[in-house]
Structures are given as structure tokens and as C-alpha cells.
C-alpha atoms as a PDB file:
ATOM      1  CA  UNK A   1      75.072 143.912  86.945  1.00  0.00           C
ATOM      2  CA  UNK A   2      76.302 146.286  89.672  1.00  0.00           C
ATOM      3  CA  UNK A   3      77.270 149.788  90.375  1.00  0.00           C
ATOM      4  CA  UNK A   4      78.234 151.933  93.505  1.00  0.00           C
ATOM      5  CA  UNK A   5      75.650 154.819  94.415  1.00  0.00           C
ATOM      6  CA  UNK A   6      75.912 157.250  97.130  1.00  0.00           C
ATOM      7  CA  UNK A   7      73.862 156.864  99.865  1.00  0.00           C
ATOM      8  CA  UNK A   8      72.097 159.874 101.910  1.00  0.00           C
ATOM      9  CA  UNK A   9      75.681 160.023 103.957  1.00  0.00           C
ATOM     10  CA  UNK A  10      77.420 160.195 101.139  1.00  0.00           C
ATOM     11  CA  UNK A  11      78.925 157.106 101.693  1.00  0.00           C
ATOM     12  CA  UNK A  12      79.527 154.382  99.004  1.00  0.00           C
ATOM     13  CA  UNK A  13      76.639 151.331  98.205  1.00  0.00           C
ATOM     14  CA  UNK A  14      76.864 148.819  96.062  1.00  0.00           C
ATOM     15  CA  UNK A  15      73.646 148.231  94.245  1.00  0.00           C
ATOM     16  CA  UNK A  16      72.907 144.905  91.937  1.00  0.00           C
ATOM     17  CA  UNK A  17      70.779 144.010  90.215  1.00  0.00           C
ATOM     18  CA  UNK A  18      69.206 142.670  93.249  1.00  0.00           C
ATOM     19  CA  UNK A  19      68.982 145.407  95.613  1.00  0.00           C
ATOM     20  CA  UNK A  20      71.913 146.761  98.207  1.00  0.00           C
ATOM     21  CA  UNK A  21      74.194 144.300  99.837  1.00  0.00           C
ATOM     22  CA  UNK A  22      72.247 144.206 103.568  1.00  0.00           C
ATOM     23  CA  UNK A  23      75.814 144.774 104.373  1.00  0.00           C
ATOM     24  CA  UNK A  24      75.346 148.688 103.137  1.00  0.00           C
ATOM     25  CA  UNK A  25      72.306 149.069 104.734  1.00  0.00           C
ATOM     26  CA  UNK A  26      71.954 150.906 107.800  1.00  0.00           C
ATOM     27  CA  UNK A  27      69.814 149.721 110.380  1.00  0.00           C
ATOM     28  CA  UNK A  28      66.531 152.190 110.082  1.00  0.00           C
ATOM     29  CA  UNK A  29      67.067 150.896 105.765  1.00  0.00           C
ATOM     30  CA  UNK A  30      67.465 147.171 107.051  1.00  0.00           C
ATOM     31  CA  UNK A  31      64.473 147.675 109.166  1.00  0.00           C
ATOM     32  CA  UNK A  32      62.604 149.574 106.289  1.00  0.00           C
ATOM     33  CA  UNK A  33      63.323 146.684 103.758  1.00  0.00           C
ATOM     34  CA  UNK A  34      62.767 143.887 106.131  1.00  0.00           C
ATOM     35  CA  UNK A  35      58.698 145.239 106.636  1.00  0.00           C
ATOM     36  CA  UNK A  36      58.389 145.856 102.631  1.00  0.00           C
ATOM     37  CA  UNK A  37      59.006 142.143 101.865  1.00  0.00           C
ATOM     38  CA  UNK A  38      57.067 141.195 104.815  1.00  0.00           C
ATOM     39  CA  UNK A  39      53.902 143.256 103.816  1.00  0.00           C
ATOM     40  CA  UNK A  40      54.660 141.854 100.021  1.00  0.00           C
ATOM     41  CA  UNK A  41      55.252 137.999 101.272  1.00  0.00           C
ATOM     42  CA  UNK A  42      51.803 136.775 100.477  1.00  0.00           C
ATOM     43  CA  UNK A  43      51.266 138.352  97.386  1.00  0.00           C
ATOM     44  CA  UNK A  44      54.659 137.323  95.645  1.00  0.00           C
ATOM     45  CA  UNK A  45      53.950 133.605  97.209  1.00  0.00           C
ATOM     46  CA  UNK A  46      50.241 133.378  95.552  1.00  0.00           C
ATOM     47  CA  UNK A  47      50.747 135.735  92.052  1.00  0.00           C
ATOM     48  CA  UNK A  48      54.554 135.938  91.347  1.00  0.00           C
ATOM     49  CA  UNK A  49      55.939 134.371  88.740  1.00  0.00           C
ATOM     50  CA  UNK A  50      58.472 131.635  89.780  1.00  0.00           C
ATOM     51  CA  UNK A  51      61.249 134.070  89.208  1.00  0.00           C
ATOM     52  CA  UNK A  52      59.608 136.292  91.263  1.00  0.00           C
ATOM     53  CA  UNK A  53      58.868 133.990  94.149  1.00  0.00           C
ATOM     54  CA  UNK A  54      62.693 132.891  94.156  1.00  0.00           C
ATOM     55  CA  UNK A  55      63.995 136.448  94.167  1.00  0.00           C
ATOM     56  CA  UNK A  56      61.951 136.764  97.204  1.00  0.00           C
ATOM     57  CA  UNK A  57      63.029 133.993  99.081  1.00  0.00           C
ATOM     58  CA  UNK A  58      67.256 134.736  98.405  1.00  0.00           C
ATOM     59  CA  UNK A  59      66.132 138.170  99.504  1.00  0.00           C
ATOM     60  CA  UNK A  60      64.569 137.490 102.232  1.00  0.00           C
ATOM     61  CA  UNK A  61      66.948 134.961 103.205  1.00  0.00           C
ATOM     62  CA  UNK A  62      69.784 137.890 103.057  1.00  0.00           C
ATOM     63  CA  UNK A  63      68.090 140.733 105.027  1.00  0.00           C
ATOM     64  CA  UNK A  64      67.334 138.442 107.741  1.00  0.00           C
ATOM     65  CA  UNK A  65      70.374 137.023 108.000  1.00  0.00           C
ATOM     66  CA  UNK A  66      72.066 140.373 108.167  1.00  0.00           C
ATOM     67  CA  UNK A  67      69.219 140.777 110.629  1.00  0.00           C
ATOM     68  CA  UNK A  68      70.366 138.238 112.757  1.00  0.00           C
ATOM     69  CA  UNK A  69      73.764 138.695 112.785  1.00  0.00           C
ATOM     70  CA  UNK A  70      73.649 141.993 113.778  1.00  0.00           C
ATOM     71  CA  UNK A  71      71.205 141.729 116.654  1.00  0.00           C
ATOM     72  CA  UNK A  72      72.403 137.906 117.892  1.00  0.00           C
ATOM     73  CA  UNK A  73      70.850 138.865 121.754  1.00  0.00           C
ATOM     74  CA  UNK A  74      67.712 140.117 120.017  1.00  0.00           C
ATOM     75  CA  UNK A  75      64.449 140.207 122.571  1.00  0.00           C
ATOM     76  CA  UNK A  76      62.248 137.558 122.212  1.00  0.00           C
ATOM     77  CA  UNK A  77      59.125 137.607 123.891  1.00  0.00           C
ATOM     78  CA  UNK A  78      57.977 135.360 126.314  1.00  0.00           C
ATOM     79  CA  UNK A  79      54.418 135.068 124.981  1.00  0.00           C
ATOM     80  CA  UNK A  80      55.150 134.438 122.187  1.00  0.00           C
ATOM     81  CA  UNK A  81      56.661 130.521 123.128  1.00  0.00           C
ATOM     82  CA  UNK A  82      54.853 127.685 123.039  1.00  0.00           C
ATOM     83  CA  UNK A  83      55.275 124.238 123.076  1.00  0.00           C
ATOM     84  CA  UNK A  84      52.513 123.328 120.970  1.00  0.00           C
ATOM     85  CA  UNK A  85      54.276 122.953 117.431  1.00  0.00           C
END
């Protein structure tokens, strides 16, 4: 299911059942939902139901590919590389 909701702009969002379309989001609400399933990752993975678990992962999946595409140059730091994998 899906409706349209106004969003603090007054512009139009579609909602689902699912959340927004990452397409509606602005960047600060991108940002915002990206760190809420981060900090929820762990407990989804060990005490979510399968349905659960899944919805996480297609969610994921679509706020950090909206993530990606909007920020293709994104800074990556240094550090952080290693060739140990």
C-alpha cells in the first residue's frame, strides 16, 4: 500500500508500506535514516524474524544506493585502506 504525505516543505512524498522512496528524501532525512538502520543492523540480524531481517536488507540496499548515487566522488579516507582482506 501507498499514499502521498506532505513533507516539512510542503512538498509531496510517497510513503509505502516500506518507508519513503530514498528518492523523496532529502539529504539531512537520507543521512538520518541511513544511521537508524545502522545503529539497528545487529539487532534485526541476531532477533528479527526472517521477515524482518529481509526488510532490512532491501532497505538498506535502497538508502545506500540512493547514497551512492548521489555522492559518486564521496571522500574516502586514506586510513581506512588496506590490503589485508
Amino acid at each position: 500500500m501507498t499514499d502521498a504525505r506532505l513533507d516539512s516543505a510542503g512538498d509531496e512524498t510517497v510513503v509505502s508500506e516500506n518507508g519513503i522512496d530514498p528518492a523523496g528524501l532529502a539529504d539531512d532525512d537520507l543521512f538520518r535514516e541511513l544511521a537508524s538502520l545502522h545503529r539497528t543492523r545487529l539487532q534485526t540480524l541476531r532477533h528479527g524474524p526472517d521477515a524482518a531481517l529481509a526488510n532490512h536488507l532491501r532497505r538498506t540496499e535502497e538508502l545506500e544506493s540512493a547514497y551512492l548515487s548521489r555522492y559518486p566522488g564521496r571522500e574516502i579516507d586514506p586510513g581506512r585502506l588496506t590490503q589485508d582482506f
